[in-house]
C-alpha atoms as a PDB file:
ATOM      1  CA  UNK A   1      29.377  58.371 -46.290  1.00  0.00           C
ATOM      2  CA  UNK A   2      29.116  57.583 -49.777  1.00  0.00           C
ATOM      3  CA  UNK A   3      33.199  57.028 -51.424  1.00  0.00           C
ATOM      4  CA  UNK A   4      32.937  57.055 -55.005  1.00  0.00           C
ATOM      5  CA  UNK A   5      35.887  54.798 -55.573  1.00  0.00           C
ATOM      6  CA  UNK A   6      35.340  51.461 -52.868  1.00  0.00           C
ATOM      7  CA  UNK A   7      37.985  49.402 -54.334  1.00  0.00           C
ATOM      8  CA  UNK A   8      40.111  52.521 -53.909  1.00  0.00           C
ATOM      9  CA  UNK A   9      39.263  53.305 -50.260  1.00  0.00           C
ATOM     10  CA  UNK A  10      39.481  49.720 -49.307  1.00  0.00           C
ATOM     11  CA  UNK A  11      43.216  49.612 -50.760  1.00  0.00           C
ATOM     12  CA  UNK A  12      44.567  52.348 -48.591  1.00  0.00           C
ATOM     13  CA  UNK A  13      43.064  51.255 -45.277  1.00  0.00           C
ATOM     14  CA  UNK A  14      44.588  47.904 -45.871  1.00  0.00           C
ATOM     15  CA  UNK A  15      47.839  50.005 -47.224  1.00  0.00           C
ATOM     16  CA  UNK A  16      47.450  51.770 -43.699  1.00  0.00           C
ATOM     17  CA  UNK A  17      47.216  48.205 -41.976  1.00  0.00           C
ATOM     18  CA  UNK A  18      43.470  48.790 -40.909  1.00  0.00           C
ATOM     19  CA  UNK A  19      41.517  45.747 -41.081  1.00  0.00           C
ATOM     20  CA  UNK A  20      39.034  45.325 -43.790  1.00  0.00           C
ATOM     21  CA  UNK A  21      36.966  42.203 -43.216  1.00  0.00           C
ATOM     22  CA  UNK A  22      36.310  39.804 -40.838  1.00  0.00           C
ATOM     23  CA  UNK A  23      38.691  37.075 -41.967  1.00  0.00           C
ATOM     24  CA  UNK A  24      41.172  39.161 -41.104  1.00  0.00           C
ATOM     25  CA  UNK A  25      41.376  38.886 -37.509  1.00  0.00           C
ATOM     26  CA  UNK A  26      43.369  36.917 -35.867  1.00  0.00           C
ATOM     27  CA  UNK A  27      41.453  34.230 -34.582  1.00  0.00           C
ATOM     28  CA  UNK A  28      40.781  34.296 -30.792  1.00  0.00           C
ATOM     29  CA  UNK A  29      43.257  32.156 -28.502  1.00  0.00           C
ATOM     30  CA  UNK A  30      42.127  28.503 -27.902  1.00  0.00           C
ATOM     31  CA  UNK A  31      43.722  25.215 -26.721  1.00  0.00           C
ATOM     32  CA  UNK A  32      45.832  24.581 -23.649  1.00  0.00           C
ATOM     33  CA  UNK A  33      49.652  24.487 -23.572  1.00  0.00           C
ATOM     34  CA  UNK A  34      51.214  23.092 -20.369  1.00  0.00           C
ATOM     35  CA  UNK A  35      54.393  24.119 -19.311  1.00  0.00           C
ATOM     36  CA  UNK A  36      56.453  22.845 -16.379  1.00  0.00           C
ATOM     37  CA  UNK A  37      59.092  20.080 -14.942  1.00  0.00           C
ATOM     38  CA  UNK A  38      59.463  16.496 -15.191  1.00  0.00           C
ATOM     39  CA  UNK A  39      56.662  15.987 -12.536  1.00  0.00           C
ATOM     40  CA  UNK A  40      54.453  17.387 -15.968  1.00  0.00           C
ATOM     41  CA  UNK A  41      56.334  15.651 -18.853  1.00  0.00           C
ATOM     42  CA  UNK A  42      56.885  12.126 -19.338  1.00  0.00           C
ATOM     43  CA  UNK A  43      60.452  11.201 -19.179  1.00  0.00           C
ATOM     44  CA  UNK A  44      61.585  10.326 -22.687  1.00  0.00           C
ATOM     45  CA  UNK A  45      64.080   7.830 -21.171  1.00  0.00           C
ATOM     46  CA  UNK A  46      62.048   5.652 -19.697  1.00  0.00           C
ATOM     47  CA  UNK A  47      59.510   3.852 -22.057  1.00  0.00           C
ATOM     48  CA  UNK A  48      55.971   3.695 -20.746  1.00  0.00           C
ATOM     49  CA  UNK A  49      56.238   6.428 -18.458  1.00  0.00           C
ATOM     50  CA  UNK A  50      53.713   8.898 -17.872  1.00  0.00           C
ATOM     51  CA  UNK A  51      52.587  12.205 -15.976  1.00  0.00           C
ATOM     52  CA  UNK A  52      49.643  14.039 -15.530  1.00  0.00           C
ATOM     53  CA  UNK A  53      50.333  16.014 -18.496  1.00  0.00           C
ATOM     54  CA  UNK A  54      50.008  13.222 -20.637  1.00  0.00           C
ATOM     55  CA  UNK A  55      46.433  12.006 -19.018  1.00  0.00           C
ATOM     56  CA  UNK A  56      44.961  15.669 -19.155  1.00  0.00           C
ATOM     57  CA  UNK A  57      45.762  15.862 -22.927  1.00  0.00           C
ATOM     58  CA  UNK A  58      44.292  12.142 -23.418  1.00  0.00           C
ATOM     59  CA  UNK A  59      40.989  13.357 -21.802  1.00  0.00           C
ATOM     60  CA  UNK A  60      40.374  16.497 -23.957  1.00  0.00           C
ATOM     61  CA  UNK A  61      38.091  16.507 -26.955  1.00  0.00           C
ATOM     62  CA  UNK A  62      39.921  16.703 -30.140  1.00  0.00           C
ATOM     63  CA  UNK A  63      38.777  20.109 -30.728  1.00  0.00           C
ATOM     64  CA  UNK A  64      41.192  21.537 -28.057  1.00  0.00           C
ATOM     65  CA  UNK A  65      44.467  20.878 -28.608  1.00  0.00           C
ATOM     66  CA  UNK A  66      47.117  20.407 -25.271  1.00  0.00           C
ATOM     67  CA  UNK A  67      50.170  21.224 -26.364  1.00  0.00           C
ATOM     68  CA  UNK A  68      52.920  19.757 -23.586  1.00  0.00           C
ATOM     69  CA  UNK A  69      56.060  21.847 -23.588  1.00  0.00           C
ATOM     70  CA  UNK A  70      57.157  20.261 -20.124  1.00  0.00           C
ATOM     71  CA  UNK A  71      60.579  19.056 -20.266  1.00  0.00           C
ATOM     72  CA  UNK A  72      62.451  17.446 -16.832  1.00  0.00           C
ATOM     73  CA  UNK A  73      64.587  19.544 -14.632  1.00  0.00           C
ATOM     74  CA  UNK A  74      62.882  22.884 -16.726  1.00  0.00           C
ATOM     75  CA  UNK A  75      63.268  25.656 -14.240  1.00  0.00           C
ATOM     76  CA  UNK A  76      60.938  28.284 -13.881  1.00  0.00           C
ATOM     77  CA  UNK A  77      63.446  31.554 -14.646  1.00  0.00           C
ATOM     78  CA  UNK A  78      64.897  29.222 -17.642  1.00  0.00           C
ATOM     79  CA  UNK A  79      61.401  28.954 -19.274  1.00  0.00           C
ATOM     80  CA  UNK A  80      60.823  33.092 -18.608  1.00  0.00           C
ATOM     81  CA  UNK A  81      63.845  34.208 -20.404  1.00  0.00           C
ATOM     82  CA  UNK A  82      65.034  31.409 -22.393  1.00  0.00           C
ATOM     83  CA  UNK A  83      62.658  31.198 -24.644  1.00  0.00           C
ATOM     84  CA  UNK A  84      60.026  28.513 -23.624  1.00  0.00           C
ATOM     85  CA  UNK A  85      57.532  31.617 -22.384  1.00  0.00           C
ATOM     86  CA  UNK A  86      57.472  32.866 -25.891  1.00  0.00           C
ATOM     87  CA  UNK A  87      57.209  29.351 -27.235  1.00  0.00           C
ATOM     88  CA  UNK A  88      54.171  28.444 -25.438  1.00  0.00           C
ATOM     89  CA  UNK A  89      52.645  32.208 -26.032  1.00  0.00           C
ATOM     90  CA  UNK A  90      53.297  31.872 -29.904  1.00  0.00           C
ATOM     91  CA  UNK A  91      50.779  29.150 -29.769  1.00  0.00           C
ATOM     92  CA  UNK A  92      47.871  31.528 -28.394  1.00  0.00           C
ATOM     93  CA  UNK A  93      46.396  29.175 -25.764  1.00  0.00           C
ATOM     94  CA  UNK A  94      43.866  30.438 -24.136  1.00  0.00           C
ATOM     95  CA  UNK A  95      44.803  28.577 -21.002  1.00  0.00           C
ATOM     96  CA  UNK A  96      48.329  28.578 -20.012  1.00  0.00           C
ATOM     97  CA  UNK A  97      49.002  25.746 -17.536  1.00  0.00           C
ATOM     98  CA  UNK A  98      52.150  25.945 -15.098  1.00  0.00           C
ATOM     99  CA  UNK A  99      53.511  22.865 -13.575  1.00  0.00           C
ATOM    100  CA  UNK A 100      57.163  24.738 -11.677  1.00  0.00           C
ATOM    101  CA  UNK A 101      58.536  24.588  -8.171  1.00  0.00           C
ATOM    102  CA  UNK A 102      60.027  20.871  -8.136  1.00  0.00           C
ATOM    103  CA  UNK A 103      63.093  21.012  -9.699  1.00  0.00           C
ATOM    104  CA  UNK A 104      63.125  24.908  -8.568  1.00  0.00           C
ATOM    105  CA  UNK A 105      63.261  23.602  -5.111  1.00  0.00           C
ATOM    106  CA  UNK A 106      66.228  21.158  -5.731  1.00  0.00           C
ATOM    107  CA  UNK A 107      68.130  23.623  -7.611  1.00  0.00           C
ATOM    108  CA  UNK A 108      67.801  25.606  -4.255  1.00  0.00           C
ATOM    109  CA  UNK A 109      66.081  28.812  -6.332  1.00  0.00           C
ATOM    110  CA  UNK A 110      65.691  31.490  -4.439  1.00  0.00           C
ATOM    111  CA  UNK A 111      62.019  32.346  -2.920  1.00  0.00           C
ATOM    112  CA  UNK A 112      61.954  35.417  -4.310  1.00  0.00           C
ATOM    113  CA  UNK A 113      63.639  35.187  -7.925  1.00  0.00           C
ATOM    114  CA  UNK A 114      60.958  32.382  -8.238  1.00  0.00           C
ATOM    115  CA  UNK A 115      58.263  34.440  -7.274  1.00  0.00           C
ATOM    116  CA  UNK A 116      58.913  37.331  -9.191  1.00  0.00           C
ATOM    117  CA  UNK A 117      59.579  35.106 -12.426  1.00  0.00           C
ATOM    118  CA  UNK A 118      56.075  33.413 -11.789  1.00  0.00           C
ATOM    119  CA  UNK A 119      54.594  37.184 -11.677  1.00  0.00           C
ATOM    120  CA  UNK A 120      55.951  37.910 -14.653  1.00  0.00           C
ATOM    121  CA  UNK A 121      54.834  34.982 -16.355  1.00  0.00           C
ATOM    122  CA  UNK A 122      51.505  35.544 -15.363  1.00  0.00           C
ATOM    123  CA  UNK A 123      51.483  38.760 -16.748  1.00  0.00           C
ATOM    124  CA  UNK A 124      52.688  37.944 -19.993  1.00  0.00           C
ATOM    125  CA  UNK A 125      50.446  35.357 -20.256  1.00  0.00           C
ATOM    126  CA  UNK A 126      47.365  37.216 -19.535  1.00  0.00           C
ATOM    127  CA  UNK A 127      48.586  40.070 -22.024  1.00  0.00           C
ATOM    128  CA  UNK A 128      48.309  37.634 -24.768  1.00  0.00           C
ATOM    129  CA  UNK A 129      45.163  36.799 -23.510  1.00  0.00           C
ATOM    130  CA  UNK A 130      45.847  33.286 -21.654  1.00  0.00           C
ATOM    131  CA  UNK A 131      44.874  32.359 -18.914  1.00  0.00           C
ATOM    132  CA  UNK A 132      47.395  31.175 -16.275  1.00  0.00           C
ATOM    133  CA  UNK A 133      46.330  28.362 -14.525  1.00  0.00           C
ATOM    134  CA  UNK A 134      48.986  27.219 -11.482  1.00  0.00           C
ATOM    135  CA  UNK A 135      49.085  23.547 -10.840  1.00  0.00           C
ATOM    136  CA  UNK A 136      51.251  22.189  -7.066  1.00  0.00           C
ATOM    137  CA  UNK A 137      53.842  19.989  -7.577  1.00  0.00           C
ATOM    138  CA  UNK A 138      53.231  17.115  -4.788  1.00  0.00           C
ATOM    139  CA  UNK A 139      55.509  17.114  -1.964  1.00  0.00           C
ATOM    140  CA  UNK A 140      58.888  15.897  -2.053  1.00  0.00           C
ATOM    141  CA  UNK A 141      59.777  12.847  -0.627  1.00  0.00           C
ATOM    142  CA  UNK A 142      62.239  13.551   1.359  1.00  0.00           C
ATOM    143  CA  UNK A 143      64.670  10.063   2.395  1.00  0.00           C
ATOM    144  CA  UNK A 144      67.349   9.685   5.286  1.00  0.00           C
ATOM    145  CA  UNK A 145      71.011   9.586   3.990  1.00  0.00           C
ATOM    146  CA  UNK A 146      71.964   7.284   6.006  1.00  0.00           C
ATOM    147  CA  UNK A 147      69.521   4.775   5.392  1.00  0.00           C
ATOM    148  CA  UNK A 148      68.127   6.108   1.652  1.00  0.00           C
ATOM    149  CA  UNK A 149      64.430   5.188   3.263  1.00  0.00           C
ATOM    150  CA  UNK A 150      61.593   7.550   3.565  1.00  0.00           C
ATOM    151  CA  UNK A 151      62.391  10.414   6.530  1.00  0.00           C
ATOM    152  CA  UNK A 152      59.848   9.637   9.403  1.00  0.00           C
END
Protein backbone atom coordinates (compact mmCIF):
# COMPACT_ATOMS: atom_id res chain seq x y z
CA UNK A 1 0.00 0.00 0.00
CA UNK A 2 1.23 3.20 -1.03
CA UNK A 3 0.57 6.11 2.25
CA UNK A 4 1.05 9.41 0.90
CA UNK A 5 2.23 10.92 4.13
CA UNK A 6 5.22 8.20 5.67
CA UNK A 7 6.42 10.46 8.28
CA UNK A 8 2.74 10.76 9.18
CA UNK A 9 1.87 7.03 9.28
CA UNK A 10 5.04 6.21 11.05
CA UNK A 11 4.05 8.82 13.93
CA UNK A 12 0.79 7.22 14.82
CA UNK A 13 1.93 3.60 14.91
CA UNK A 14 4.62 4.67 17.26
CA UNK A 15 1.72 7.02 18.96
CA UNK A 16 -0.21 3.56 19.08
CA UNK A 17 3.00 1.87 20.68
CA UNK A 18 3.59 -0.38 17.50
CA UNK A 19 7.11 -0.86 16.81
CA UNK A 20 8.66 0.87 13.93
CA UNK A 21 12.20 -0.35 13.40
CA UNK A 22 14.39 -2.81 14.41
CA UNK A 23 16.27 -0.95 17.13
CA UNK A 24 13.38 -0.94 18.84
CA UNK A 25 13.16 -4.27 20.24
CA UNK A 26 14.13 -5.15 23.20
CA UNK A 27 17.14 -6.99 22.87
CA UNK A 28 16.86 -10.79 23.43
CA UNK A 29 17.77 -12.13 27.09
CA UNK A 30 21.49 -13.06 27.58
CA UNK A 31 23.89 -13.64 30.52
CA UNK A 32 23.42 -15.83 33.56
CA UNK A 33 22.21 -14.64 36.98
CA UNK A 34 22.62 -17.14 39.85
CA UNK A 35 20.46 -17.09 42.62
CA UNK A 36 20.62 -19.17 45.80
CA UNK A 37 22.15 -19.64 49.55
CA UNK A 38 25.40 -19.28 51.08
CA UNK A 39 26.51 -22.71 49.61
CA UNK A 40 26.35 -20.21 46.10
CA UNK A 41 27.67 -16.86 47.48
CA UNK A 42 30.84 -16.21 49.07
CA UNK A 43 30.48 -15.18 52.59
CA UNK A 44 31.33 -11.49 52.81
CA UNK A 45 32.65 -12.09 56.37
CA UNK A 46 35.19 -14.15 55.81
CA UNK A 47 38.00 -12.76 53.48
CA UNK A 48 39.19 -15.17 50.83
CA UNK A 49 36.28 -17.24 50.80
CA UNK A 50 34.75 -18.64 47.88
CA UNK A 51 31.82 -20.81 46.30
CA UNK A 52 31.04 -22.21 43.19
CA UNK A 53 29.31 -19.19 42.17
CA UNK A 54 32.28 -17.27 42.22
CA UNK A 55 34.43 -19.98 40.00
CA UNK A 56 31.51 -20.34 37.36
CA UNK A 57 31.50 -16.52 36.82
CA UNK A 58 35.53 -16.54 36.70
CA UNK A 59 35.32 -19.16 33.86
CA UNK A 60 32.84 -17.34 31.53
CA UNK A 61 33.95 -15.27 28.58
CA UNK A 62 33.52 -11.66 29.13
CA UNK A 63 30.79 -11.49 26.73
CA UNK A 64 28.33 -13.21 29.18
CA UNK A 65 27.91 -11.60 32.13
CA UNK A 66 27.07 -13.87 35.67
CA UNK A 67 25.41 -11.83 37.73
CA UNK A 68 25.53 -13.53 41.54
CA UNK A 69 22.52 -12.49 43.56
CA UNK A 70 23.23 -15.39 46.17
CA UNK A 71 23.23 -14.12 49.57
CA UNK A 72 23.70 -16.74 52.86
CA UNK A 73 20.77 -18.11 54.68
CA UNK A 74 18.46 -16.71 51.34
CA UNK A 75 15.45 -18.93 51.47
CA UNK A 76 13.74 -20.05 48.59
CA UNK A 77 9.93 -18.50 49.40
CA UNK A 78 11.97 -15.19 50.58
CA UNK A 79 13.58 -14.81 47.08
CA UNK A 80 9.83 -15.64 45.31
CA UNK A 81 7.98 -12.94 47.02
CA UNK A 82 10.43 -10.66 48.44
CA UNK A 83 11.69 -9.33 45.73
CA UNK A 84 14.96 -11.16 44.68
CA UNK A 85 12.76 -13.16 41.76
CA UNK A 86 12.02 -9.87 40.17
CA UNK A 87 15.55 -8.69 40.77
CA UNK A 88 17.21 -11.39 38.98
CA UNK A 89 14.27 -11.34 36.11
CA UNK A 90 14.82 -7.47 35.60
CA UNK A 91 18.19 -8.43 34.39
CA UNK A 92 16.79 -10.69 31.41
CA UNK A 93 19.18 -13.66 31.76
CA UNK A 94 18.66 -16.04 29.59
CA UNK A 95 19.72 -18.68 32.05
CA UNK A 96 18.42 -18.44 35.47
CA UNK A 97 20.55 -20.55 37.84
CA UNK A 98 19.02 -21.81 41.30
CA UNK A 99 21.27 -22.79 44.07
CA UNK A 100 18.07 -23.37 47.21
CA UNK A 101 17.34 -26.22 49.56
CA UNK A 102 20.31 -25.75 52.21
CA UNK A 103 19.33 -23.26 54.38
CA UNK A 104 15.54 -24.33 53.37
CA UNK A 105 16.32 -27.54 55.03
CA UNK A 106 17.67 -25.97 58.32
CA UNK A 107 14.95 -23.57 58.54
CA UNK A 108 12.82 -26.85 58.58
CA UNK A 109 10.64 -25.46 55.28
CA UNK A 110 8.05 -27.38 54.57
CA UNK A 111 8.31 -30.04 51.50
CA UNK A 112 5.62 -28.75 49.92
CA UNK A 113 5.69 -24.78 50.37
CA UNK A 114 9.25 -25.37 48.90
CA UNK A 115 8.12 -27.18 46.09
CA UNK A 116 5.42 -25.16 45.04
CA UNK A 117 7.65 -21.88 45.42
CA UNK A 118 10.34 -23.64 43.13
CA UNK A 119 7.30 -24.25 40.52
CA UNK A 120 6.51 -20.99 40.53
CA UNK A 121 9.82 -19.75 40.06
CA UNK A 122 10.30 -21.79 37.23
CA UNK A 123 7.46 -20.50 35.64
CA UNK A 124 8.20 -17.04 35.98
CA UNK A 125 11.40 -17.53 34.85
CA UNK A 126 10.61 -19.23 31.69
CA UNK A 127 7.82 -16.49 30.98
CA UNK A 128 10.51 -13.98 30.75
CA UNK A 129 12.21 -16.21 28.66
CA UNK A 130 15.04 -17.73 31.09
CA UNK A 131 15.92 -20.63 31.42
CA UNK A 132 15.87 -22.29 34.88
CA UNK A 133 18.65 -24.28 35.49
CA UNK A 134 18.47 -26.27 39.18
CA UNK A 135 21.80 -26.84 40.77
CA UNK A 136 21.90 -29.68 44.34
CA UNK A 137 23.14 -28.33 47.24
CA UNK A 138 25.71 -31.16 48.59
CA UNK A 139 24.62 -33.07 51.48
CA UNK A 140 24.63 -31.86 54.86
CA UNK A 141 27.02 -32.90 57.18
CA UNK A 142 25.30 -33.96 59.71
CA UNK A 143 27.62 -34.13 63.42
CA UNK A 144 26.74 -35.97 66.81
CA UNK A 145 25.75 -33.53 69.67
CA UNK A 146 27.35 -35.11 71.96
CA UNK A 147 30.58 -35.33 70.51
CA UNK A 148 30.24 -32.27 67.64
CA UNK A 149 32.16 -35.02 65.21
CA UNK A 150 30.87 -36.25 61.96
CA UNK A 151 27.58 -38.78 62.57
CA UNK A 152 28.83 -42.34 61.50
Amino acid sequence: MNYPHPPLFAALLLAAGCAVSPTSRPAPPSGVVIAGNGRTAADPAVPGSAVWGDAFAALMRAEVPVTNLAAAGLLLDTFASGGGLEAALAARPACLVLGFGQADAEAKTDVAAFASNLTQVIAAARARGAEPVLVTPPVLRVNDPTTGKPAA
